[in-house]
C-alpha atoms as a PDB file:
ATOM      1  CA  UNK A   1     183.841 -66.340 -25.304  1.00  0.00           C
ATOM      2  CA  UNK A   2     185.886 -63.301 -24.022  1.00  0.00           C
ATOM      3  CA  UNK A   3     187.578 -64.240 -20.487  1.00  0.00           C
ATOM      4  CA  UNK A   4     189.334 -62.143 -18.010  1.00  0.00           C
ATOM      5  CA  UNK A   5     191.878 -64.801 -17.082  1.00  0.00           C
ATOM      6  CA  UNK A   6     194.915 -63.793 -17.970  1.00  0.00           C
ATOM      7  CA  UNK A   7     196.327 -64.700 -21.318  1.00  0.00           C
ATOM      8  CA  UNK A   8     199.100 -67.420 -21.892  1.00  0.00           C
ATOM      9  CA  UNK A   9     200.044 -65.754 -25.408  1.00  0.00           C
ATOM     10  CA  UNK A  10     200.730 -62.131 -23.984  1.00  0.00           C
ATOM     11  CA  UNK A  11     204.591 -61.465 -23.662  1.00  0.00           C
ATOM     12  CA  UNK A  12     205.623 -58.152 -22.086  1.00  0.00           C
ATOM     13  CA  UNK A  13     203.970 -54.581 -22.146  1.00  0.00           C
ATOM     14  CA  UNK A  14     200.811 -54.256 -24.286  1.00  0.00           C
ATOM     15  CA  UNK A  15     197.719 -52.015 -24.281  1.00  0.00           C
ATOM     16  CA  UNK A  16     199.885 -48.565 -23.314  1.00  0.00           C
ATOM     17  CA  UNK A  17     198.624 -45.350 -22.498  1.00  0.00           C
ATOM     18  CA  UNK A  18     199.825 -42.238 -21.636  1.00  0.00           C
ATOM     19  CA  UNK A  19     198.633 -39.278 -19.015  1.00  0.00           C
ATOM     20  CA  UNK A  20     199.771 -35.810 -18.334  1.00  0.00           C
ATOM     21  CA  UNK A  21     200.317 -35.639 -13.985  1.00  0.00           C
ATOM     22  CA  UNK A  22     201.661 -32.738 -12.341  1.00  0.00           C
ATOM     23  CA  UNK A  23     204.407 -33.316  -9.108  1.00  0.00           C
ATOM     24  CA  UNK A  24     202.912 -30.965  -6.556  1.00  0.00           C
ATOM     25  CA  UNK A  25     205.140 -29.649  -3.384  1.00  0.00           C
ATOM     26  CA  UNK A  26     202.581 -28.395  -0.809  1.00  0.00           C
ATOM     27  CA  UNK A  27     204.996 -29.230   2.505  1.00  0.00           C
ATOM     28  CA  UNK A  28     208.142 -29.278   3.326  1.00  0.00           C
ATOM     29  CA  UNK A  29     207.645 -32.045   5.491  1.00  0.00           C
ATOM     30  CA  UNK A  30     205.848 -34.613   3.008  1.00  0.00           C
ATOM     31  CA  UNK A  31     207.025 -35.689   0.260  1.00  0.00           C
ATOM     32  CA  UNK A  32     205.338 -34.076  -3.178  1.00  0.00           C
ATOM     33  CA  UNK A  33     202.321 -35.515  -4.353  1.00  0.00           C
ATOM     34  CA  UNK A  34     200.945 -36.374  -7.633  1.00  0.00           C
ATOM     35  CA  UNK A  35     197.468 -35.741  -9.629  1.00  0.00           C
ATOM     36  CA  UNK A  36     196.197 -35.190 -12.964  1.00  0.00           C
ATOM     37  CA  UNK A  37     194.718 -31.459 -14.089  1.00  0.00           C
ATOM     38  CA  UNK A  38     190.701 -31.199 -14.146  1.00  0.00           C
ATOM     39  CA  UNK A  39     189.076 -31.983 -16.736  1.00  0.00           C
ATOM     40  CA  UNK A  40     188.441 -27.960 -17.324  1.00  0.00           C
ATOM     41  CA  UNK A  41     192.130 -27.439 -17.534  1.00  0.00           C
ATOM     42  CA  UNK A  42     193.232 -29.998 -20.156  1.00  0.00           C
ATOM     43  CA  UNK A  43     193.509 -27.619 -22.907  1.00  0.00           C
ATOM     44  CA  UNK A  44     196.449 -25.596 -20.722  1.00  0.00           C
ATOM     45  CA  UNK A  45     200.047 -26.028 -22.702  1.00  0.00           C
ATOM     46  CA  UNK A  46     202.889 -27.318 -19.861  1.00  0.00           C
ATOM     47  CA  UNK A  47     204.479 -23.705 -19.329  1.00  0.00           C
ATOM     48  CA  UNK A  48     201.272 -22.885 -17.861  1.00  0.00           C
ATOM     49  CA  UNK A  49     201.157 -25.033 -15.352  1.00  0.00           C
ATOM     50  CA  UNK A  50     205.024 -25.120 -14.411  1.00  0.00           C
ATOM     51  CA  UNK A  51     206.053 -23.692 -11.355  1.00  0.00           C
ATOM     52  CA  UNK A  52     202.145 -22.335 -10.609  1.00  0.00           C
ATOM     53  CA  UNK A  53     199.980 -22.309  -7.803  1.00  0.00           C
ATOM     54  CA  UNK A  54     197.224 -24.796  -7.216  1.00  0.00           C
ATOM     55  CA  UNK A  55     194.667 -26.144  -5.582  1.00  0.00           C
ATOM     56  CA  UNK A  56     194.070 -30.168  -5.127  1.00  0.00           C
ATOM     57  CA  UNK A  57     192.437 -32.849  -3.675  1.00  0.00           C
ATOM     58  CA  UNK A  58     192.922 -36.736  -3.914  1.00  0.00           C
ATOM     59  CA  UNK A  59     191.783 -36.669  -7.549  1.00  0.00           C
ATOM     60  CA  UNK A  60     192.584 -33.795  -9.613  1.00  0.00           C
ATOM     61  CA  UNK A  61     194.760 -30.526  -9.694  1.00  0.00           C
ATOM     62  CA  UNK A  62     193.494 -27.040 -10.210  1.00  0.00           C
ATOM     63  CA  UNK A  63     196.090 -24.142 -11.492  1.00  0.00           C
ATOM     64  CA  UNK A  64     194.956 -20.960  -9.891  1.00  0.00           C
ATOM     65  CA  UNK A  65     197.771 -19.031 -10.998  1.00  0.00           C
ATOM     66  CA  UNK A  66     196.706 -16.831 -14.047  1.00  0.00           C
ATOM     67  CA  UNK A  67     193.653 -18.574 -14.121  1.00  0.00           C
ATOM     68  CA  UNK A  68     189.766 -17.554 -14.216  1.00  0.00           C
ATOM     69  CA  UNK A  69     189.297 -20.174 -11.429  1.00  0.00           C
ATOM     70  CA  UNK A  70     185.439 -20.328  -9.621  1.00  0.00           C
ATOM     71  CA  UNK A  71     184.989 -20.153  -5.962  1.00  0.00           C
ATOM     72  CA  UNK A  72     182.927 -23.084  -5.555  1.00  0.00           C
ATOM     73  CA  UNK A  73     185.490 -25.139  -7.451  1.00  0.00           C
ATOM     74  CA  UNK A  74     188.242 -24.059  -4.558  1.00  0.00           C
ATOM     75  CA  UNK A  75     186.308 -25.053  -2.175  1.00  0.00           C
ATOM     76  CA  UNK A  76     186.332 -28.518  -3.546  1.00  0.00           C
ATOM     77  CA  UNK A  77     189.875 -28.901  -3.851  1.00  0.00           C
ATOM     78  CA  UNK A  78     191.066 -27.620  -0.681  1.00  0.00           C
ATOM     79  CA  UNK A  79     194.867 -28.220  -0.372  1.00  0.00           C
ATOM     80  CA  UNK A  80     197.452 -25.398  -1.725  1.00  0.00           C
ATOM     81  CA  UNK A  81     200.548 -26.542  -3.248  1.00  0.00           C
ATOM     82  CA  UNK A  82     203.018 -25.297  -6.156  1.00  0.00           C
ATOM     83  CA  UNK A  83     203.325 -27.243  -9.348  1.00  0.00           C
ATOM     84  CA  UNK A  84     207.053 -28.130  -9.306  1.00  0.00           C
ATOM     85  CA  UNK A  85     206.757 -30.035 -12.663  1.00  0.00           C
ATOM     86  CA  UNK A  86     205.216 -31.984 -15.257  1.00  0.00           C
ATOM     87  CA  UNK A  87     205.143 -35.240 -16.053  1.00  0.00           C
ATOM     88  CA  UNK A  88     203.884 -37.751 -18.417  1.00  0.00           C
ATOM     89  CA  UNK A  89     202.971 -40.653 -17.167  1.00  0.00           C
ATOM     90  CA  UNK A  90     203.306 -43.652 -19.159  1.00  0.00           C
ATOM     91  CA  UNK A  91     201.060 -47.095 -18.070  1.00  0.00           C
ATOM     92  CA  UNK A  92     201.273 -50.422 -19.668  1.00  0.00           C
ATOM     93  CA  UNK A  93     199.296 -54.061 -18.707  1.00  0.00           C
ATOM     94  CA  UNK A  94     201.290 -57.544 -18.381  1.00  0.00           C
ATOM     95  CA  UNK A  95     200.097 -60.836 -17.834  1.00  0.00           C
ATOM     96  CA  UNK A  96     199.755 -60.330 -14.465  1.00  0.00           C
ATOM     97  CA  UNK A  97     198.081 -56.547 -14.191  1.00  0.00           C
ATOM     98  CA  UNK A  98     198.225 -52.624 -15.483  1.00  0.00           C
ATOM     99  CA  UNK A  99     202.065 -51.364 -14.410  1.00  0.00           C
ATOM    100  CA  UNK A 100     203.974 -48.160 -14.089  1.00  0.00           C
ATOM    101  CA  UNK A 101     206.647 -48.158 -16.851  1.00  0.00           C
ATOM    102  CA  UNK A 102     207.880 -44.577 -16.516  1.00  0.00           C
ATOM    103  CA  UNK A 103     207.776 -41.237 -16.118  1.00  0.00           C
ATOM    104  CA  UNK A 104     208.851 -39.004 -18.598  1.00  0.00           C
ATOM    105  CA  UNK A 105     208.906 -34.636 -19.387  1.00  0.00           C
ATOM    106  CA  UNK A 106     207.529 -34.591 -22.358  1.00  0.00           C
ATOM    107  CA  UNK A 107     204.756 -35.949 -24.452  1.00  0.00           C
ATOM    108  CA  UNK A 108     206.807 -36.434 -27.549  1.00  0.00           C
ATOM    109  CA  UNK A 109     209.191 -38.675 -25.230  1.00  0.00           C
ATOM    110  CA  UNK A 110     206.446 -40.740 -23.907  1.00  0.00           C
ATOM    111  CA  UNK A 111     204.812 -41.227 -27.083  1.00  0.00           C
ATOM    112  CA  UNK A 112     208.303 -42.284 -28.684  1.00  0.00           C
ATOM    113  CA  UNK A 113     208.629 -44.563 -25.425  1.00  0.00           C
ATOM    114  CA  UNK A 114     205.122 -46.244 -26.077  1.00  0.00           C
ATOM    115  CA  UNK A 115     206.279 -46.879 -29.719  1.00  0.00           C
ATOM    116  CA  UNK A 116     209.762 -48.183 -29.132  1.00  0.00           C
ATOM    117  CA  UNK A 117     208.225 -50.603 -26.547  1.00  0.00           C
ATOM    118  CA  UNK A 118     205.266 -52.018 -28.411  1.00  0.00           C
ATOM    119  CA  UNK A 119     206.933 -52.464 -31.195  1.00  0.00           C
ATOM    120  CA  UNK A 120     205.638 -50.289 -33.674  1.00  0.00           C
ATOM    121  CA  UNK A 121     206.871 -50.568 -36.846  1.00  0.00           C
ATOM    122  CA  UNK A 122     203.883 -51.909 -39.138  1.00  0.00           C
ATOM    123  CA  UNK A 123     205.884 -54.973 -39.474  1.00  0.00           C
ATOM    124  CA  UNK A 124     205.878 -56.563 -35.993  1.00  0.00           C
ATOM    125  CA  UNK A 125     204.101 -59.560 -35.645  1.00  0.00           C
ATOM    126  CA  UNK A 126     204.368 -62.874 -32.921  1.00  0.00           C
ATOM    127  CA  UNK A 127     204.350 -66.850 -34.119  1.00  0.00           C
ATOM    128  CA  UNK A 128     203.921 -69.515 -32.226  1.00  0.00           C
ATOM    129  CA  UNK A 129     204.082 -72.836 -32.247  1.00  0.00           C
ATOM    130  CA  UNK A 130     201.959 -74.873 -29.403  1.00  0.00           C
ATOM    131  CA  UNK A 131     200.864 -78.563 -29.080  1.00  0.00           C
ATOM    132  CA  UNK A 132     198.109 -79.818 -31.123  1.00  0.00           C
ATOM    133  CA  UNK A 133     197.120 -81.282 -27.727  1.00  0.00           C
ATOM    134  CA  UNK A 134     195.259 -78.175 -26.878  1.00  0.00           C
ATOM    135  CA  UNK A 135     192.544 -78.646 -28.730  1.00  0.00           C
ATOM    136  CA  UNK A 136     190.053 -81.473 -28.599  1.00  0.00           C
ATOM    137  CA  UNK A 137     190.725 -84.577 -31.466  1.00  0.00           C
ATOM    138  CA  UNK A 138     187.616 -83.642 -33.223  1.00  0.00           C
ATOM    139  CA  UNK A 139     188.346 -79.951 -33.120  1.00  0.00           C
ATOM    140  CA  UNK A 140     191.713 -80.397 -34.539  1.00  0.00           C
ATOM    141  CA  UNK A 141     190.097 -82.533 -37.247  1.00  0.00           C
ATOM    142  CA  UNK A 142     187.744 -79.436 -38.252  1.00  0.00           C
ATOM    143  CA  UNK A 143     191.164 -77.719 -38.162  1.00  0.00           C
ATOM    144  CA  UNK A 144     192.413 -79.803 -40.574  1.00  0.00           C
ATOM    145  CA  UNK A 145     189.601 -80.322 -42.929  1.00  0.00           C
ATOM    146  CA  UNK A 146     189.474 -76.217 -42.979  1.00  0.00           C
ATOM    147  CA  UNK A 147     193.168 -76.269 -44.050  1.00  0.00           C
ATOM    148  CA  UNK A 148     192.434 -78.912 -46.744  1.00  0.00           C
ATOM    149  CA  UNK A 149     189.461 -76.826 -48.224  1.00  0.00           C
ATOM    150  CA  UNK A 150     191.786 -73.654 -49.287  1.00  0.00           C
ATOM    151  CA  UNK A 151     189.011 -71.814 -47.805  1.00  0.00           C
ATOM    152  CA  UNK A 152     189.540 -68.823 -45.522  1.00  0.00           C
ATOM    153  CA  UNK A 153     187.585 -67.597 -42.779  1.00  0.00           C
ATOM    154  CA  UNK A 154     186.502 -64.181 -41.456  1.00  0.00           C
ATOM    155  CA  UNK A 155     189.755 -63.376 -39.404  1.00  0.00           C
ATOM    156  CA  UNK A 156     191.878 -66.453 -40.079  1.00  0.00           C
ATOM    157  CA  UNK A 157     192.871 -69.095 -42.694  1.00  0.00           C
ATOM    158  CA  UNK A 158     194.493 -72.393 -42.198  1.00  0.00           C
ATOM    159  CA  UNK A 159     197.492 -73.998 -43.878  1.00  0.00           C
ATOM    160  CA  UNK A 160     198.974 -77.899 -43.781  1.00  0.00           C
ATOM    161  CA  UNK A 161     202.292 -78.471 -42.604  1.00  0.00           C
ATOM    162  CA  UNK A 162     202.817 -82.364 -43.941  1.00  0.00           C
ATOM    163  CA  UNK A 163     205.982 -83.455 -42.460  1.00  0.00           C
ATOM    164  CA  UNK A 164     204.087 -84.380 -39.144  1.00  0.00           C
ATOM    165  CA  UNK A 165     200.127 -83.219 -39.510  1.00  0.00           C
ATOM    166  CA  UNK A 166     200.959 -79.923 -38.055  1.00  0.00           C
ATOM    167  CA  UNK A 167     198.527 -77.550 -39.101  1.00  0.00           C
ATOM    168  CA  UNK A 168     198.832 -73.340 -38.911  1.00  0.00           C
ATOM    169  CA  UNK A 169     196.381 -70.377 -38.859  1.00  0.00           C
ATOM    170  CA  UNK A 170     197.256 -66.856 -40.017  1.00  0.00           C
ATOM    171  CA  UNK A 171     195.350 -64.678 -38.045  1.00  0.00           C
ATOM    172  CA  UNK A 172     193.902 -61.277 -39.922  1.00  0.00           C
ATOM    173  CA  UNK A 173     193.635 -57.663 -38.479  1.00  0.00           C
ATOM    174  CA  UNK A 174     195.148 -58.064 -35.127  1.00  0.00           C
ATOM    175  CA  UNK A 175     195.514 -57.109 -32.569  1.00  0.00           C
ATOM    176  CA  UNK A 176     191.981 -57.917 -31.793  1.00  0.00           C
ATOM    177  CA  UNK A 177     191.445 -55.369 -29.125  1.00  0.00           C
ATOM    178  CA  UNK A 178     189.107 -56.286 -25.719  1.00  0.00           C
ATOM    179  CA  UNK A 179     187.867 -52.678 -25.896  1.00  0.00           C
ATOM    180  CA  UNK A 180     186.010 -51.654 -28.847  1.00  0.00           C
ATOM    181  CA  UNK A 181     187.393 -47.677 -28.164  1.00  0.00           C
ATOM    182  CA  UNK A 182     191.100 -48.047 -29.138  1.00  0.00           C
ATOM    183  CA  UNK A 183     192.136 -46.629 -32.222  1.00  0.00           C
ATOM    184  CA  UNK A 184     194.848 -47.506 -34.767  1.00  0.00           C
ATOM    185  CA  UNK A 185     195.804 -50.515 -35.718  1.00  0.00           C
ATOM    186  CA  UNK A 186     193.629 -53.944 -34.914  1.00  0.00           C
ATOM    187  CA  UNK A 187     189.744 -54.048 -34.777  1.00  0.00           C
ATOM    188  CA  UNK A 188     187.437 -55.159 -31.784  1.00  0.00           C
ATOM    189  CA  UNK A 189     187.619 -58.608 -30.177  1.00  0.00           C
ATOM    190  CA  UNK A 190     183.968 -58.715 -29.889  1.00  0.00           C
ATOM    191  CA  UNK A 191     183.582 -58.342 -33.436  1.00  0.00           C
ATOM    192  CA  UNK A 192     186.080 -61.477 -34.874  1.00  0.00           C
ATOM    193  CA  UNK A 193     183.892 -63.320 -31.547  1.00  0.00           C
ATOM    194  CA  UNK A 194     180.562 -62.733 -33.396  1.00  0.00           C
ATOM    195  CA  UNK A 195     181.903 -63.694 -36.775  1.00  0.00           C
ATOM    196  CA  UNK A 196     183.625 -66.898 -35.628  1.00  0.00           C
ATOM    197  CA  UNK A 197     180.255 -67.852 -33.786  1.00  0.00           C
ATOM    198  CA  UNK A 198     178.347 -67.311 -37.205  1.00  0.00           C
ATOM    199  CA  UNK A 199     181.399 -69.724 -38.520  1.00  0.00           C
ATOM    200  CA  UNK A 200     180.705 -72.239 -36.250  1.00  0.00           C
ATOM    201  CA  UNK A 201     183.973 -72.601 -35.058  1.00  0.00           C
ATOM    202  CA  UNK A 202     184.376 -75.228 -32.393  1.00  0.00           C
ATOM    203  CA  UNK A 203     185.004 -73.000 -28.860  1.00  0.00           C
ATOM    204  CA  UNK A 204     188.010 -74.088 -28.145  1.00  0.00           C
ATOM    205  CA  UNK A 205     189.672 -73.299 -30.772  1.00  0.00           C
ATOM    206  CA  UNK A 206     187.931 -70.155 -30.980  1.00  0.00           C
ATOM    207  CA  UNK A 207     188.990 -69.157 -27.445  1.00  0.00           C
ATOM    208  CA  UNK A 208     192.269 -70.036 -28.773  1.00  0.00           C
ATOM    209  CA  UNK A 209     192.234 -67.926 -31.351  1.00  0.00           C
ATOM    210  CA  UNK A 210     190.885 -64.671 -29.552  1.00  0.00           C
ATOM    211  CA  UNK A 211     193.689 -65.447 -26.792  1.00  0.00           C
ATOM    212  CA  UNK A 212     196.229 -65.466 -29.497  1.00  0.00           C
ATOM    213  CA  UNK A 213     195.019 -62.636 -31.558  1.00  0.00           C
ATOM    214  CA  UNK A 214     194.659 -60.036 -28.536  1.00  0.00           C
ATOM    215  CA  UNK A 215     198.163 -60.683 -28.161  1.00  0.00           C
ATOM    216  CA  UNK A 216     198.911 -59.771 -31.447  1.00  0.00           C
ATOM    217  CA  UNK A 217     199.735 -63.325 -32.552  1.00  0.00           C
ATOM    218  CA  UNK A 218     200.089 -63.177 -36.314  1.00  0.00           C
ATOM    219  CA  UNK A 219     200.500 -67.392 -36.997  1.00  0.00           C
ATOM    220  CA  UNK A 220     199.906 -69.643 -34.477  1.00  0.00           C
ATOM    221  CA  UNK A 221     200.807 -73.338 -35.410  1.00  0.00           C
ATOM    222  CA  UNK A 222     199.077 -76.452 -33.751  1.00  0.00           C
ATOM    223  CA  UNK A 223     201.817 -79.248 -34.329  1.00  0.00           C
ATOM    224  CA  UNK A 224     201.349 -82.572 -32.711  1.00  0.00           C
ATOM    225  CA  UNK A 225     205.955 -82.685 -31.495  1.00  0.00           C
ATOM    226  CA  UNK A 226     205.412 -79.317 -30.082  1.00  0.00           C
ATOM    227  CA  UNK A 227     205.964 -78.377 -26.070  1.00  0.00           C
ATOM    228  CA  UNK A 228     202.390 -77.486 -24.260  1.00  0.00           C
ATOM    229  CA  UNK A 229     202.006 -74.120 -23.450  1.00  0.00           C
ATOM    230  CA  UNK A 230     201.894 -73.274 -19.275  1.00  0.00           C
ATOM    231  CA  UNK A 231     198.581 -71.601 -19.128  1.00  0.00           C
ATOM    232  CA  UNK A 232     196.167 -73.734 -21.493  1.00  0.00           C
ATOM    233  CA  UNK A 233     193.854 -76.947 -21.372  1.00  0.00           C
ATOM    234  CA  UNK A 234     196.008 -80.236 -22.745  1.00  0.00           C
ATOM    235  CA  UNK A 235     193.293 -82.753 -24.137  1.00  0.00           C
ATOM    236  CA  UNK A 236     194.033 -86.482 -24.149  1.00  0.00           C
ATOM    237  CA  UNK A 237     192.185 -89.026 -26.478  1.00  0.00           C
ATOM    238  CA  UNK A 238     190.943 -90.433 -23.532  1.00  0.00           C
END
């Protein structure tokens, strides 16, 4: 049930990340260029790298400057250059693909960055409130009958709205995160997919959910007056 099409529930930057790239001035006719260290040199602390002399090709950077560096890795990295400074490099994805968001001298200011743009406060959730039209009549009735019943699934539970037969879900643990290697806060998409399949939730509204709760949707509410949402299936009753 996991798609790659891109998800009408995700608003602004999400999934960050952060990586250490040195600005390299090998020319005085080209403009500097930029890499990451080798793997090898990952461990080395920014004021040994600063202002030293490399070695790089299109992938990767090499300080040779007080470094124990091996012959046969120079000869793979054959360009010389001078590390004129560091950088960390700060990435984000959108709705429509990965992005740079900035550049920034200092771990500590990218990871400050990262937190101030995703929101990161323990307490930062998204509701929303869609059209009961996206989901099929007999899908929505499930919906329903699950609210009725007071009984909560794995990663969600339903509640009635009476006024007009609106009914909500509070989702559980999210974000629900495509890849099962991030850490912190959220748990693996795949994992809520398996355990609403053992549920027998109808697929649309599972789909629904999993869009919802990758985007860190904490209630999502299916109410009958509400606008459609660009991006997802409307179902008619015919």
């Amino acid at each position: 049930m996991l798609t790659s099409t891109p998800n009408p529930f995700a608003r602004g930057f999400h999934a960050f990340s952060c990586e250490r790239v040195v600005q390299i001035h090998y020319d005085d006719q080209c403009p500097p260029c930029y890499r990451p260290l080798h793997n090898a040199q990952l461990d080395l602390d920014d004021n040994h790298i600063n202002c030293q002399a490399c070695v790089f090709d299109d992938d990767c950077a090499v300080i040779t400057e007080g470094q124990d560096v091996s012959g046969f890795l120079r000869m793979q990295l054959p360009a010389d250059g001078v590390v004129t400074t560091v950088l960390y490099q700060v990435t984000a994805e959108r709705p429509s693909g990965s992005v740079h968001v900035g550049d920034l001298p200092s771990l500590e200011a990218a990871e400050h960055l990262m937190q101030q743009l995703s929101f990161a406060t323990g307490h930062y959730s998204r509701s929303w409130e869609i059209s009961s039209a996206h989901l099929p009549a007999d899908e929505y009735a499930y919906l329903e009958q699950l609210a009725r019943s007071e009984r909560p699934a794995g990663f969600f539970e339903c509640f009635q709205l009476v006024s007009n037969r609106s009914v909500g879900c509070k989702l559980y643990t999210t974000p629900w995160h495509r890849s099962a290697d991030v850490e912190g806060l959220g748990c693996s998409a795949a994992e809520v997919c398996t355990r609403l399949l053992d549920e027998q939730v109808p697929p649309v509204l599972m789909t629904l959910l999993l869009l919802a709760g990758q985007a860190d949707t904490r209630f999502l509410v299916f109410d009958p007056d509400a606008a459609p949402l660009t991006g997802l299936p409307v179902f008619t009753d015919d």
